[in-house]
PDB file of N, CA and C in Angstrom:
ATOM      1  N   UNK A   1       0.836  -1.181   0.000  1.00  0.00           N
ATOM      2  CA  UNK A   1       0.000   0.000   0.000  1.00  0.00           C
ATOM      3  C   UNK A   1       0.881   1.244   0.000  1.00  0.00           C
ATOM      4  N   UNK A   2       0.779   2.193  -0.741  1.00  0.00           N
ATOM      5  CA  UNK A   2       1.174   3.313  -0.877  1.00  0.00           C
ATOM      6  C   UNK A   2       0.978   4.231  -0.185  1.00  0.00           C
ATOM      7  N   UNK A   3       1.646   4.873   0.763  1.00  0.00           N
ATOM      8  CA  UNK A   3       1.014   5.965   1.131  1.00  0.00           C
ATOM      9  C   UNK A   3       1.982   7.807   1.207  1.00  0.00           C
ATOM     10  N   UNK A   4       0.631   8.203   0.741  1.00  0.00           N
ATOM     11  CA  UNK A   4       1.009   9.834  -0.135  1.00  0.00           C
ATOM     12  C   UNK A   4       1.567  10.574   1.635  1.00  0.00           C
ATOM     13  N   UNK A   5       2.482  11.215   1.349  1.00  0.00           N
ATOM     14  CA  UNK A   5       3.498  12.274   2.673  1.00  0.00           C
ATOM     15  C   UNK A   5       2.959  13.799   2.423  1.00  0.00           C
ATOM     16  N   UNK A   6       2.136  14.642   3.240  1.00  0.00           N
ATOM     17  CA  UNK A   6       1.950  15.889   2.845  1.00  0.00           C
ATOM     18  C   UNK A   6       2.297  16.612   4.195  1.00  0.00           C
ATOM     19  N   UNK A   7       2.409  17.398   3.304  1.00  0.00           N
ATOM     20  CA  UNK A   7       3.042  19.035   4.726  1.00  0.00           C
ATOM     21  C   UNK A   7       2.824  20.153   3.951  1.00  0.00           C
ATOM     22  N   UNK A   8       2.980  21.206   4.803  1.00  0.00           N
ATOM     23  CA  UNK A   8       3.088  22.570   4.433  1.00  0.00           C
ATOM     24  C   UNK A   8       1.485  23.112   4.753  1.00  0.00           C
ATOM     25  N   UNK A   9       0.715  22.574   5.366  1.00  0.00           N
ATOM     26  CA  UNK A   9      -0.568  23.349   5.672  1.00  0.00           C
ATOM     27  C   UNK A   9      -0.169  24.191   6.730  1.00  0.00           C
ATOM     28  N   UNK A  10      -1.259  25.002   6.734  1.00  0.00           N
ATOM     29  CA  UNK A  10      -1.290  25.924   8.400  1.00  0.00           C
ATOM     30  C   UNK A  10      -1.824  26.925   8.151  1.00  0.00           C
ATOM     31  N   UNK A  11      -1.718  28.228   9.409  1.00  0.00           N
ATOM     32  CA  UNK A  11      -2.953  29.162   9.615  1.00  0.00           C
ATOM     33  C   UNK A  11      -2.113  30.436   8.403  1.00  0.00           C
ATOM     34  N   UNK A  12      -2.430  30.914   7.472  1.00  0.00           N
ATOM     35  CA  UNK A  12      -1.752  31.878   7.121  1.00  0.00           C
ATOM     36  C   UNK A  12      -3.525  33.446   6.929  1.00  0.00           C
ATOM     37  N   UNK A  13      -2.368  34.643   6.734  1.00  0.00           N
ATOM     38  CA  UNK A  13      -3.702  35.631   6.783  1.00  0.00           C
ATOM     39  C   UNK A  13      -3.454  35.789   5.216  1.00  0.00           C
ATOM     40  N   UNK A  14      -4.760  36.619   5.327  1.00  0.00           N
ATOM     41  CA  UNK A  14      -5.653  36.739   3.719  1.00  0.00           C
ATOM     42  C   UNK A  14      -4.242  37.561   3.139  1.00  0.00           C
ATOM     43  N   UNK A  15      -3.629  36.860   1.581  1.00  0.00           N
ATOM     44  CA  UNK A  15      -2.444  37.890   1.071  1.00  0.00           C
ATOM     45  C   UNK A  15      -1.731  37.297   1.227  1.00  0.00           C
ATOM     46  N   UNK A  16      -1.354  36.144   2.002  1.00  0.00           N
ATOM     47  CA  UNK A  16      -0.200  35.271   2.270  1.00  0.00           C
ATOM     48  C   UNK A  16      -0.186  34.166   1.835  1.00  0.00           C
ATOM     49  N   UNK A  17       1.083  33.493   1.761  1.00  0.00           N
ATOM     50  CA  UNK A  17       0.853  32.185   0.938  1.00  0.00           C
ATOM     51  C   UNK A  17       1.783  30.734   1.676  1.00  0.00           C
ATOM     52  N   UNK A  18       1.473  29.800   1.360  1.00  0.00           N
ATOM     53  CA  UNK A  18       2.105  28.847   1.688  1.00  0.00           C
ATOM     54  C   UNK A  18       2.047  27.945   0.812  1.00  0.00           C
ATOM     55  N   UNK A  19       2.921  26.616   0.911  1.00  0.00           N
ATOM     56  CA  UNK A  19       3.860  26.046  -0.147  1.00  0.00           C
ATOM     57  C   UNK A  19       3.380  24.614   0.566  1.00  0.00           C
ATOM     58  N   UNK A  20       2.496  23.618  -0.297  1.00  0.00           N
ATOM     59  CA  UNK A  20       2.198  22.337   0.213  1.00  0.00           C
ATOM     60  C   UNK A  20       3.331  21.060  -0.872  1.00  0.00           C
ATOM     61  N   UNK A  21       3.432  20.101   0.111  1.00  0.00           N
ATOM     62  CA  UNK A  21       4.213  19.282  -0.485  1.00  0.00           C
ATOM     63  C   UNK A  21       3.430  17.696  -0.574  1.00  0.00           C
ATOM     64  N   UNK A  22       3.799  17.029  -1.494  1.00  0.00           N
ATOM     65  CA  UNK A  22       3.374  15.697  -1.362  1.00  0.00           C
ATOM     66  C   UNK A  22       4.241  14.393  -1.927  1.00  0.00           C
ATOM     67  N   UNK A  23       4.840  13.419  -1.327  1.00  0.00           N
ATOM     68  CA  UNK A  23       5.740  12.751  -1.834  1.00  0.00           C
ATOM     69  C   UNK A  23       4.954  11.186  -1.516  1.00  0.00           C
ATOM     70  N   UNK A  24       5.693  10.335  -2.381  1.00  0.00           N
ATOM     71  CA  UNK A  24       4.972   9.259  -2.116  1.00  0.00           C
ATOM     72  C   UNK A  24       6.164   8.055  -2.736  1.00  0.00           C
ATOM     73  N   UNK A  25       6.865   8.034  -1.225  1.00  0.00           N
ATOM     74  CA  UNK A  25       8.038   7.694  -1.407  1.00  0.00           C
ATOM     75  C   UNK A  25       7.602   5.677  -1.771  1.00  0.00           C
ATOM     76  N   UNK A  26       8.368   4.721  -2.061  1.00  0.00           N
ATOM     77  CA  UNK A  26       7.733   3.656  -2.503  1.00  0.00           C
ATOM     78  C   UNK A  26       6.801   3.503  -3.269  1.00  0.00           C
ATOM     79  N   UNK A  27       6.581   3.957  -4.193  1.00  0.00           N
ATOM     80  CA  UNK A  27       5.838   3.805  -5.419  1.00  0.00           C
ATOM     81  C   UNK A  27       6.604   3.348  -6.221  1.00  0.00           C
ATOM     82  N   UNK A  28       6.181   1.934  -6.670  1.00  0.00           N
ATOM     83  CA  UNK A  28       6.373   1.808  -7.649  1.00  0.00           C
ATOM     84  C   UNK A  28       5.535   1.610  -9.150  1.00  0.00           C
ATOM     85  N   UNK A  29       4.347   1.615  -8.645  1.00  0.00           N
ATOM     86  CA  UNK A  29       3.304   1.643  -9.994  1.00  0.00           C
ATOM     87  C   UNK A  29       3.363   2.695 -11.059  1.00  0.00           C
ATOM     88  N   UNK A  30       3.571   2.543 -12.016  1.00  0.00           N
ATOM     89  CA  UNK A  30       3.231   4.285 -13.306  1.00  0.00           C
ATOM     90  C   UNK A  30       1.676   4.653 -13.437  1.00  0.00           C
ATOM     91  N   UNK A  31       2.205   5.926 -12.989  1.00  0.00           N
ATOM     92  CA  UNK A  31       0.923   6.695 -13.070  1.00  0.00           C
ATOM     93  C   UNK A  31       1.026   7.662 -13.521  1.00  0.00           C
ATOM     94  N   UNK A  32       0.296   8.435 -14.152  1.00  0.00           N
ATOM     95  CA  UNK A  32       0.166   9.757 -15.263  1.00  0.00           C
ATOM     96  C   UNK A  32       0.082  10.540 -14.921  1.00  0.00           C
ATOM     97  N   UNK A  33      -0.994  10.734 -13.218  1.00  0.00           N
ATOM     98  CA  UNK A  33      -1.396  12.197 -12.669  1.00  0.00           C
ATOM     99  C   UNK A  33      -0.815  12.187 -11.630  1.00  0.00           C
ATOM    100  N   UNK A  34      -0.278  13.885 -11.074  1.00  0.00           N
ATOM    101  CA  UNK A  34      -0.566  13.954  -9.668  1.00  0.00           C
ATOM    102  C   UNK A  34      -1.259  15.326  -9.627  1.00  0.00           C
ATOM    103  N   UNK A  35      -1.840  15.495  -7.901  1.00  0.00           N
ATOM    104  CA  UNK A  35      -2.709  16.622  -8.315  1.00  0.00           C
ATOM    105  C   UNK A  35      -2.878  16.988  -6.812  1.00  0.00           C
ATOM    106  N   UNK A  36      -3.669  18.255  -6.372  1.00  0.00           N
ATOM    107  CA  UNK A  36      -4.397  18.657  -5.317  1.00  0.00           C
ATOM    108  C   UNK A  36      -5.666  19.075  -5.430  1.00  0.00           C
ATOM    109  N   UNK A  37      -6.637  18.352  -4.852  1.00  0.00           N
ATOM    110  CA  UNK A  37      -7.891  18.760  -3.976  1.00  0.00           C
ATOM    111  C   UNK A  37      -7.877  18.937  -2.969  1.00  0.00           C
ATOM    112  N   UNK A  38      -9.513  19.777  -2.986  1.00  0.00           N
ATOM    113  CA  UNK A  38      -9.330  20.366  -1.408  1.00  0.00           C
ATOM    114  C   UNK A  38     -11.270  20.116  -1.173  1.00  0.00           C
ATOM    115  N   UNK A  39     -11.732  19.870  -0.334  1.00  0.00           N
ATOM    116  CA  UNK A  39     -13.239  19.231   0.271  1.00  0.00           C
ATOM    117  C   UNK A  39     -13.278  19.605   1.698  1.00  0.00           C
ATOM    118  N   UNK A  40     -14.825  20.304   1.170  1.00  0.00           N
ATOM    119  CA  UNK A  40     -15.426  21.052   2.741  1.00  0.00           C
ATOM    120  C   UNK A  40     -16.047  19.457   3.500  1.00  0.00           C
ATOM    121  N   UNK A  41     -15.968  19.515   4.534  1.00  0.00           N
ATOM    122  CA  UNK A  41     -16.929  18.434   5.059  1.00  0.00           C
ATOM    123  C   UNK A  41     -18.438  18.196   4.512  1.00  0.00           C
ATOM    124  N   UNK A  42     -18.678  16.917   4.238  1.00  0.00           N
ATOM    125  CA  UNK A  42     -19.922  16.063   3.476  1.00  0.00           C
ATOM    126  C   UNK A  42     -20.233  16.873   1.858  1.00  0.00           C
ATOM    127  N   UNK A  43     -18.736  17.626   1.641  1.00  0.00           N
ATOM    128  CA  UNK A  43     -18.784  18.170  -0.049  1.00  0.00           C
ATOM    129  C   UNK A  43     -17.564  16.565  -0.699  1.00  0.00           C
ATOM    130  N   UNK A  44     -18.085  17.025  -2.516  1.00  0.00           N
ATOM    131  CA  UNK A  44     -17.507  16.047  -2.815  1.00  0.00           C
ATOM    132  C   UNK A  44     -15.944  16.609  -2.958  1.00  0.00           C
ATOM    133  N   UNK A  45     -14.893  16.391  -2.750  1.00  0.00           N
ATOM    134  CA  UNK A  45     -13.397  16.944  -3.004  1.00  0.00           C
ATOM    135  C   UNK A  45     -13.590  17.657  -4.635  1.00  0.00           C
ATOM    136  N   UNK A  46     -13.019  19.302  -4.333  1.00  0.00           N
ATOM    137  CA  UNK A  46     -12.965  19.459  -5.591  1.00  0.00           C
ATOM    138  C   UNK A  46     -11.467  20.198  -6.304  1.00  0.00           C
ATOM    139  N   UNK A  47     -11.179  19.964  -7.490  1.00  0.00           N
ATOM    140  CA  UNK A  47      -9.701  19.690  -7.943  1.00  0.00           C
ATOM    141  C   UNK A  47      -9.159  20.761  -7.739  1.00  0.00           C
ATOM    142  N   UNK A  48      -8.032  21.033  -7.551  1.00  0.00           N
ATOM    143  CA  UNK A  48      -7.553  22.149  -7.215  1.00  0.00           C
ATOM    144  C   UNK A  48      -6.443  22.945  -8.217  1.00  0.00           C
ATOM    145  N   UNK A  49      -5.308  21.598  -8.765  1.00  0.00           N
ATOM    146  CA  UNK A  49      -4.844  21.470  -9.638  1.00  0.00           C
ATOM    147  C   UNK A  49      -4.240  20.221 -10.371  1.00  0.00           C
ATOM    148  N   UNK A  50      -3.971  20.037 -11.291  1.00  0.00           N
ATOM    149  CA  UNK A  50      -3.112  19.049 -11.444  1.00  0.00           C
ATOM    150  C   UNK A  50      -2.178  18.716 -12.777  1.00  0.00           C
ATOM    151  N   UNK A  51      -1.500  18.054 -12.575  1.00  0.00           N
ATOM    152  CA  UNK A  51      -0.017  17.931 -13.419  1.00  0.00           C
ATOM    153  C   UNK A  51       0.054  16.757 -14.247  1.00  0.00           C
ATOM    154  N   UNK A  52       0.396  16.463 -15.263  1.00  0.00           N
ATOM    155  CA  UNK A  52       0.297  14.856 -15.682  1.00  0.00           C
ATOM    156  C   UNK A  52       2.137  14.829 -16.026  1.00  0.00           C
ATOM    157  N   UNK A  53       2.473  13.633 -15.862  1.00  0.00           N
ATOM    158  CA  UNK A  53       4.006  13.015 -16.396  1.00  0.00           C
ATOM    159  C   UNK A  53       4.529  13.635 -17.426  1.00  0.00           C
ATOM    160  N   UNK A  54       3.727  14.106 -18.297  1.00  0.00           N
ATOM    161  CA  UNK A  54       3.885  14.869 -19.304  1.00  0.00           C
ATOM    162  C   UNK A  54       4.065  16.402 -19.585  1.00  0.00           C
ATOM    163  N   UNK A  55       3.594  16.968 -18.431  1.00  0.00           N
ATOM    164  CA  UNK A  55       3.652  18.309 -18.010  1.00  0.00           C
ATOM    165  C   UNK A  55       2.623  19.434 -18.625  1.00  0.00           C
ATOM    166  N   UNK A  56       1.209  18.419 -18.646  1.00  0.00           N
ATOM    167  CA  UNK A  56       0.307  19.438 -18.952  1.00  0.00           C
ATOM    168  C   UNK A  56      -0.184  19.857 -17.434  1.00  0.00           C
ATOM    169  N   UNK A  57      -0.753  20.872 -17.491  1.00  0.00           N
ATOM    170  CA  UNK A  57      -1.056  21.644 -16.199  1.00  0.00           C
ATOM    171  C   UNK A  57      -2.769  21.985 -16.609  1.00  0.00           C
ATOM    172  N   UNK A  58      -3.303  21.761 -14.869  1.00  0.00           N
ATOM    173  CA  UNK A  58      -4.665  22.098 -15.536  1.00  0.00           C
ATOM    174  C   UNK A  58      -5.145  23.005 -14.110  1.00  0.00           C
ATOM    175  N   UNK A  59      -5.804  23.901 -13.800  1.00  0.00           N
ATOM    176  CA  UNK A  59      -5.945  24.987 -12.370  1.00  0.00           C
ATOM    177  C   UNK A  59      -7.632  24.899 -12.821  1.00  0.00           C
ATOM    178  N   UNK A  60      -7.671  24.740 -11.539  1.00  0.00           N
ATOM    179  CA  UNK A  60      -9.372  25.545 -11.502  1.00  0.00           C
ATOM    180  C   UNK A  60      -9.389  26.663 -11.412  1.00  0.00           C
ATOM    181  N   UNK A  61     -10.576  27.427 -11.931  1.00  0.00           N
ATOM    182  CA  UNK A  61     -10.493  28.709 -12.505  1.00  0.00           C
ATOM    183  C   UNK A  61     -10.278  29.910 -11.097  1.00  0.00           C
ATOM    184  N   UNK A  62     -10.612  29.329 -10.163  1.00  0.00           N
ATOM    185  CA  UNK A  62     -10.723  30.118  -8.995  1.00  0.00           C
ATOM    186  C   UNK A  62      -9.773  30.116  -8.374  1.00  0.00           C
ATOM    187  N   UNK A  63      -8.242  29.498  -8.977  1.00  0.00           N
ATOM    188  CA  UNK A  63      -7.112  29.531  -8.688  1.00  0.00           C
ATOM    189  C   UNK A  63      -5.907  29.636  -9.410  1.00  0.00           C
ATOM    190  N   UNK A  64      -6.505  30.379 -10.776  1.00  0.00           N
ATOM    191  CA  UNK A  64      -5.542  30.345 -11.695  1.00  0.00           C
ATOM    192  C   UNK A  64      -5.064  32.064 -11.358  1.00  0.00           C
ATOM    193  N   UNK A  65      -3.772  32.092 -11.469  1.00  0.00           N
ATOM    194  CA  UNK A  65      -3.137  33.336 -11.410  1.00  0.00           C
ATOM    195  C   UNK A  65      -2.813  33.415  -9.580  1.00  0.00           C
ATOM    196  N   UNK A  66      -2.887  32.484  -8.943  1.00  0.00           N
ATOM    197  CA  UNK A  66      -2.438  32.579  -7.644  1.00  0.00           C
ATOM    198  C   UNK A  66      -1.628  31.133  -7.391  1.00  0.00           C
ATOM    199  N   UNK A  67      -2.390  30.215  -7.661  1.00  0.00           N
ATOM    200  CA  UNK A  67      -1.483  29.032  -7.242  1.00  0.00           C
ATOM    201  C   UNK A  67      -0.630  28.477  -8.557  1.00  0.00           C
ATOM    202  N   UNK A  68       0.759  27.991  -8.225  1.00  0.00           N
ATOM    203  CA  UNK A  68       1.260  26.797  -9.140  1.00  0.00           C
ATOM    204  C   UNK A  68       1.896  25.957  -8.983  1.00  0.00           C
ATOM    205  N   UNK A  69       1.269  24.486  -9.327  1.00  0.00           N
ATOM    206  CA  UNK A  69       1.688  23.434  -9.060  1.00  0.00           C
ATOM    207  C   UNK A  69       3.362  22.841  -9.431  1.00  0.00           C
ATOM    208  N   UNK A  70       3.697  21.745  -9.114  1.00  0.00           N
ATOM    209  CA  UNK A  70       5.029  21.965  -9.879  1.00  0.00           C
ATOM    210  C   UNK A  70       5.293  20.187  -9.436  1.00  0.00           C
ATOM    211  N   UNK A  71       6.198  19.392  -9.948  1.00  0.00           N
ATOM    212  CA  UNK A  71       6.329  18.205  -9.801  1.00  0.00           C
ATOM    213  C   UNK A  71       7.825  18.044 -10.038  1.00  0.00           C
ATOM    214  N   UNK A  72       8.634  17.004  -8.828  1.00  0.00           N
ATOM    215  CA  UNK A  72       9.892  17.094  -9.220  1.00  0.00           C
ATOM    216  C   UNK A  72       9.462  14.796  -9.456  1.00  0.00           C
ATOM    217  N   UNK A  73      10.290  14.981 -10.930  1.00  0.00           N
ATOM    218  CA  UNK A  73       9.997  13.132 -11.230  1.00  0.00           C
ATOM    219  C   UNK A  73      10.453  12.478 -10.731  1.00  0.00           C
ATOM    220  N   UNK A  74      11.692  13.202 -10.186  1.00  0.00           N
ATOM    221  CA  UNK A  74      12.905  12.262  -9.979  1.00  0.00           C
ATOM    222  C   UNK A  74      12.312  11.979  -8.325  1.00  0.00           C
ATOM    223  N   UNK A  75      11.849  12.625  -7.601  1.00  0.00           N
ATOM    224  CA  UNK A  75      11.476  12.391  -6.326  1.00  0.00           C
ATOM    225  C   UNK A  75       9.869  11.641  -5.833  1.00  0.00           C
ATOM    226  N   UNK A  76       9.599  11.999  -6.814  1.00  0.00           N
ATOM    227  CA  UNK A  76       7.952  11.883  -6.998  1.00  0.00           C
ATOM    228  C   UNK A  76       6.732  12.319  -6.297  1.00  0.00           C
ATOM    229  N   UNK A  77       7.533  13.533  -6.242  1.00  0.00           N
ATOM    230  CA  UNK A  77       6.803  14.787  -5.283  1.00  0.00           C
ATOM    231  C   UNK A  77       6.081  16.074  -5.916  1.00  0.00           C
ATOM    232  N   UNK A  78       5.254  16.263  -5.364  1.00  0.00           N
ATOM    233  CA  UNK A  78       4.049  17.128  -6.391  1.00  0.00           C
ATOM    234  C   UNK A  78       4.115  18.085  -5.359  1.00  0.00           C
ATOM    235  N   UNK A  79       4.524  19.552  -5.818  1.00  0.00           N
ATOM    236  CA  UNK A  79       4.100  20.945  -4.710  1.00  0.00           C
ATOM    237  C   UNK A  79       3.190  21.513  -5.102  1.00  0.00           C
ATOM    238  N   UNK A  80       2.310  22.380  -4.395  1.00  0.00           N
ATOM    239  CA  UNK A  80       1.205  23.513  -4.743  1.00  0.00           C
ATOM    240  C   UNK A  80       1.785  24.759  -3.761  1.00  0.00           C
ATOM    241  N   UNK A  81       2.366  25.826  -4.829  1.00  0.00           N
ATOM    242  CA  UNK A  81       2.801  26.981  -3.763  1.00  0.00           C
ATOM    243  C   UNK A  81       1.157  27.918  -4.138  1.00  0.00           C
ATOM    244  N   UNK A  82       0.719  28.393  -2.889  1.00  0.00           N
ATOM    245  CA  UNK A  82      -0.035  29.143  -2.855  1.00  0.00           C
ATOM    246  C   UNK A  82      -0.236  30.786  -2.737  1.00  0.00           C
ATOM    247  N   UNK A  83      -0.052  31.459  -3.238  1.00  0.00           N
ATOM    248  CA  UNK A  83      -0.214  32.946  -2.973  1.00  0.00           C
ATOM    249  C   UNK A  83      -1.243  33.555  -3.110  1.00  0.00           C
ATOM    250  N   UNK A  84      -0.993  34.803  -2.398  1.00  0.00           N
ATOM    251  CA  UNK A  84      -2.400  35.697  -2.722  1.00  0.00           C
ATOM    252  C   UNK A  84      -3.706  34.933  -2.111  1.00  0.00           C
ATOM    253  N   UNK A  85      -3.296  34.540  -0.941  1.00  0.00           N
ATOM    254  CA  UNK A  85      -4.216  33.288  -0.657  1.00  0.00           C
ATOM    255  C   UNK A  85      -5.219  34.335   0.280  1.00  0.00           C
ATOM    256  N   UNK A  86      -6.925  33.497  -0.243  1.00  0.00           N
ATOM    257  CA  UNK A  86      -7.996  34.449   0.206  1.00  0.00           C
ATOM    258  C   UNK A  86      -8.686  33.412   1.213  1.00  0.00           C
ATOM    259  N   UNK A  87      -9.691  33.923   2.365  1.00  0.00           N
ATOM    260  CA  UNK A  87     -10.422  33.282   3.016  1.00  0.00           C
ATOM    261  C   UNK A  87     -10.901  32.148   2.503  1.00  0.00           C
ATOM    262  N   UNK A  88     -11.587  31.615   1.451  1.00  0.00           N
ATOM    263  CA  UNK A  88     -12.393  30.825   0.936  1.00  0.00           C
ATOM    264  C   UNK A  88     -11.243  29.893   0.122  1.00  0.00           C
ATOM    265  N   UNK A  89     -10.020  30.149   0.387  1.00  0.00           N
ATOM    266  CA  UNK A  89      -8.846  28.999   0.189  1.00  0.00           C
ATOM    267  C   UNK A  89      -8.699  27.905   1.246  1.00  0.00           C
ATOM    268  N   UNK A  90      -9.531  28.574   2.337  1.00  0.00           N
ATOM    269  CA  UNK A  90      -9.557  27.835   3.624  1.00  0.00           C
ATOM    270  C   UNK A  90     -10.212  26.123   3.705  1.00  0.00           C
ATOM    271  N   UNK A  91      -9.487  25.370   3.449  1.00  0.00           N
ATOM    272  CA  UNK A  91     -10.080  23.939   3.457  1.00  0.00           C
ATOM    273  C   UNK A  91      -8.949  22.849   3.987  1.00  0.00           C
ATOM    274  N   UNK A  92      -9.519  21.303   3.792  1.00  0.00           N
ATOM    275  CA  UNK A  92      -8.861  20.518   3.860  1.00  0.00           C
ATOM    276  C   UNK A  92      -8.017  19.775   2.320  1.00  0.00           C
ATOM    277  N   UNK A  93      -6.445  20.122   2.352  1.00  0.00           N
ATOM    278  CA  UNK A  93      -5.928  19.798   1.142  1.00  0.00           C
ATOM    279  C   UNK A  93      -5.132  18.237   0.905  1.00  0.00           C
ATOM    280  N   UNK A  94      -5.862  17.859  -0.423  1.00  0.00           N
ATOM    281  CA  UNK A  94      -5.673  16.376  -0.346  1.00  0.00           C
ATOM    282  C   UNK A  94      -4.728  16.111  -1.701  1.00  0.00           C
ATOM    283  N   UNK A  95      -4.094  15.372  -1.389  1.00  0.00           N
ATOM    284  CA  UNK A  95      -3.097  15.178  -2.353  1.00  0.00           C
ATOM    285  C   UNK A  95      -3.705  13.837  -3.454  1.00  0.00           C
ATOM    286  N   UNK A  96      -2.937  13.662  -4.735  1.00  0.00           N
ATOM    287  CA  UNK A  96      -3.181  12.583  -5.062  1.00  0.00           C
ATOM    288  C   UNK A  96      -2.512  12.022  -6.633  1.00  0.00           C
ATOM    289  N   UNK A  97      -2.523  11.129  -6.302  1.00  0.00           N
ATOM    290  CA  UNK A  97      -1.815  10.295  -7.660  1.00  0.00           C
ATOM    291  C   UNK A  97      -2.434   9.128  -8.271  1.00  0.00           C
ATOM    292  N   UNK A  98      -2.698   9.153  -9.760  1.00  0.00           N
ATOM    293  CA  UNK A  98      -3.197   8.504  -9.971  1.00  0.00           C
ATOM    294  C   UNK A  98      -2.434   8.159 -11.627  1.00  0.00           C
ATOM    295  N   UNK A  99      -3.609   7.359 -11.854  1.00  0.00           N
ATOM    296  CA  UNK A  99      -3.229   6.618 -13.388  1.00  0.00           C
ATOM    297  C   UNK A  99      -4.096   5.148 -13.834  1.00  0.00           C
ATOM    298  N   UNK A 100      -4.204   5.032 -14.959  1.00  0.00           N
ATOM    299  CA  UNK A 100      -4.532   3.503 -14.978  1.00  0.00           C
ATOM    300  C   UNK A 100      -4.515   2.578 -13.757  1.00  0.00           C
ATOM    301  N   UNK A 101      -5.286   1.873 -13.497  1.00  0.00           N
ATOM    302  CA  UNK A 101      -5.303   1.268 -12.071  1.00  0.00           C
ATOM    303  C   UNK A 101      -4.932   1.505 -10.937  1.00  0.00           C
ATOM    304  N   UNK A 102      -4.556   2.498 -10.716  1.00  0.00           N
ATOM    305  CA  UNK A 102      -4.283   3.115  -9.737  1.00  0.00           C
ATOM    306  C   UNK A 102      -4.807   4.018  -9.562  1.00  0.00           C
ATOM    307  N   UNK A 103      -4.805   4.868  -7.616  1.00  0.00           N
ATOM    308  CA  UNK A 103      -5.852   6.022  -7.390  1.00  0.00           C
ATOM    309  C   UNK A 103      -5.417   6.261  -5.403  1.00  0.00           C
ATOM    310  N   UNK A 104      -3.488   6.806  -5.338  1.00  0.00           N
ATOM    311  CA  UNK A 104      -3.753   7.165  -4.362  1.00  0.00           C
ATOM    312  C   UNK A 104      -3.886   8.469  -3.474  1.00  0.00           C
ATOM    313  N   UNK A 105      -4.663   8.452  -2.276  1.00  0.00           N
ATOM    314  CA  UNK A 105      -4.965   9.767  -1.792  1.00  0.00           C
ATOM    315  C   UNK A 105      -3.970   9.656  -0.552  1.00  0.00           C
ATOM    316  N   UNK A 106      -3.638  11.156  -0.289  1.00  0.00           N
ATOM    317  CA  UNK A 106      -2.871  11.258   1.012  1.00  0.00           C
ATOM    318  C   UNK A 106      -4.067  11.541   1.690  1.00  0.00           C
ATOM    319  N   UNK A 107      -3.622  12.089   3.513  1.00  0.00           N
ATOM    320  CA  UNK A 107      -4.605  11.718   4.535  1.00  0.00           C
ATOM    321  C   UNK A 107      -5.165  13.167   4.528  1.00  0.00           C
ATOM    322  N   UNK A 108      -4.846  14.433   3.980  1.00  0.00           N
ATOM    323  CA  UNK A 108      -5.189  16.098   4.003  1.00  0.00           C
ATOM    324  C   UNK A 108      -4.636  16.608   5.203  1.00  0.00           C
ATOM    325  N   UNK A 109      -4.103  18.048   4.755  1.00  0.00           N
ATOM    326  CA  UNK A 109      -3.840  18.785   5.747  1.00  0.00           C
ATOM    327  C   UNK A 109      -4.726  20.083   5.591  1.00  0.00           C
ATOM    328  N   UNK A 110      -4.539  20.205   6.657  1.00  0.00           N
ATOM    329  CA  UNK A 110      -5.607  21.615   6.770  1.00  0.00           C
ATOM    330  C   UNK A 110      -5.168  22.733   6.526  1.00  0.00           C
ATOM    331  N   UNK A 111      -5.569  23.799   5.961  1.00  0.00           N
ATOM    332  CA  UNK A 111      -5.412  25.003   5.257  1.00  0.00           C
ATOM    333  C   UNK A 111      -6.242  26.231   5.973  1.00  0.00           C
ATOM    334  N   UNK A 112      -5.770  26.935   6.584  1.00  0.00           N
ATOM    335  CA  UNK A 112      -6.453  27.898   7.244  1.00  0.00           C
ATOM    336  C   UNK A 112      -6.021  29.559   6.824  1.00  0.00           C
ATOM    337  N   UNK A 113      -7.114  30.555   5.940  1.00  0.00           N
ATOM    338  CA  UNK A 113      -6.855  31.716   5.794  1.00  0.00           C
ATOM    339  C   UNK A 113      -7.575  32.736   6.149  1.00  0.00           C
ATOM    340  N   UNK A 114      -7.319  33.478   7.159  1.00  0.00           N
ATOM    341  CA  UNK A 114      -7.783  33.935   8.389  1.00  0.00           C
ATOM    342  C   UNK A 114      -7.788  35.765   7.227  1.00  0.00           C
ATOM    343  N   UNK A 115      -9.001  36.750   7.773  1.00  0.00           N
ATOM    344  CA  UNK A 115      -9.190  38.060   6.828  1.00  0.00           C
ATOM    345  C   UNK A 115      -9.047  38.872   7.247  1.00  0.00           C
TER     346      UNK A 115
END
């Protein structure tokens, strides 16, 4: 079983930014995506960004021009630096990797942006 490593959450104020990480050391399956969501309690997780092996990039619109994702291969670690970060950035952020038969999630860290 795989399991996804995240850090970099915490309380930051409205204008400030922070830098999430996700590694998922022992993998060995190929997979195409990695990515971040983020889900309010009893909402369904919704995408935040994500990266494919290939280096297409895809942002939800409500985060384009503030956040960017970035992936190092050789480590197999996916970042989301955040700036310009507004109240309603405030959630739980979930990491994830996926691909053909495969689909894993890290456990979320919490994201707090205080106004």
């Amino acid at each position: 079983q795989v399991q996804l490593v995240e850090s970099g959450g915490g309380l930051v104020e409205a204008g400030g930014s922070l830098r999430l990480s996700c590694g998922a050391p022992g993998i060995t399956s190929s997979f195409n995506s990695m990515g971040w969501y983020r889900r309010d309690p009893g909402k369904r997780p919704e995408l935040v960004a994500t990266v494919t092996t290939a280096g297409k990039i895809y942002y939800a619109d409500s985060v384009k021009g503030r956040f960017t994702i970035s992936r190092d291969s050789d480590e197999n670690t996916v970042y989301l630096q955040m700036n310009d970060q507004k109240p309603e950035d405030s959630d739980v952020y979930y990491c994830r990797i996926f691909g053909t038969g495969i689909d894993y999630w890290g456990e979320g860290t919490q994201v707090t942006v205080s106004s």
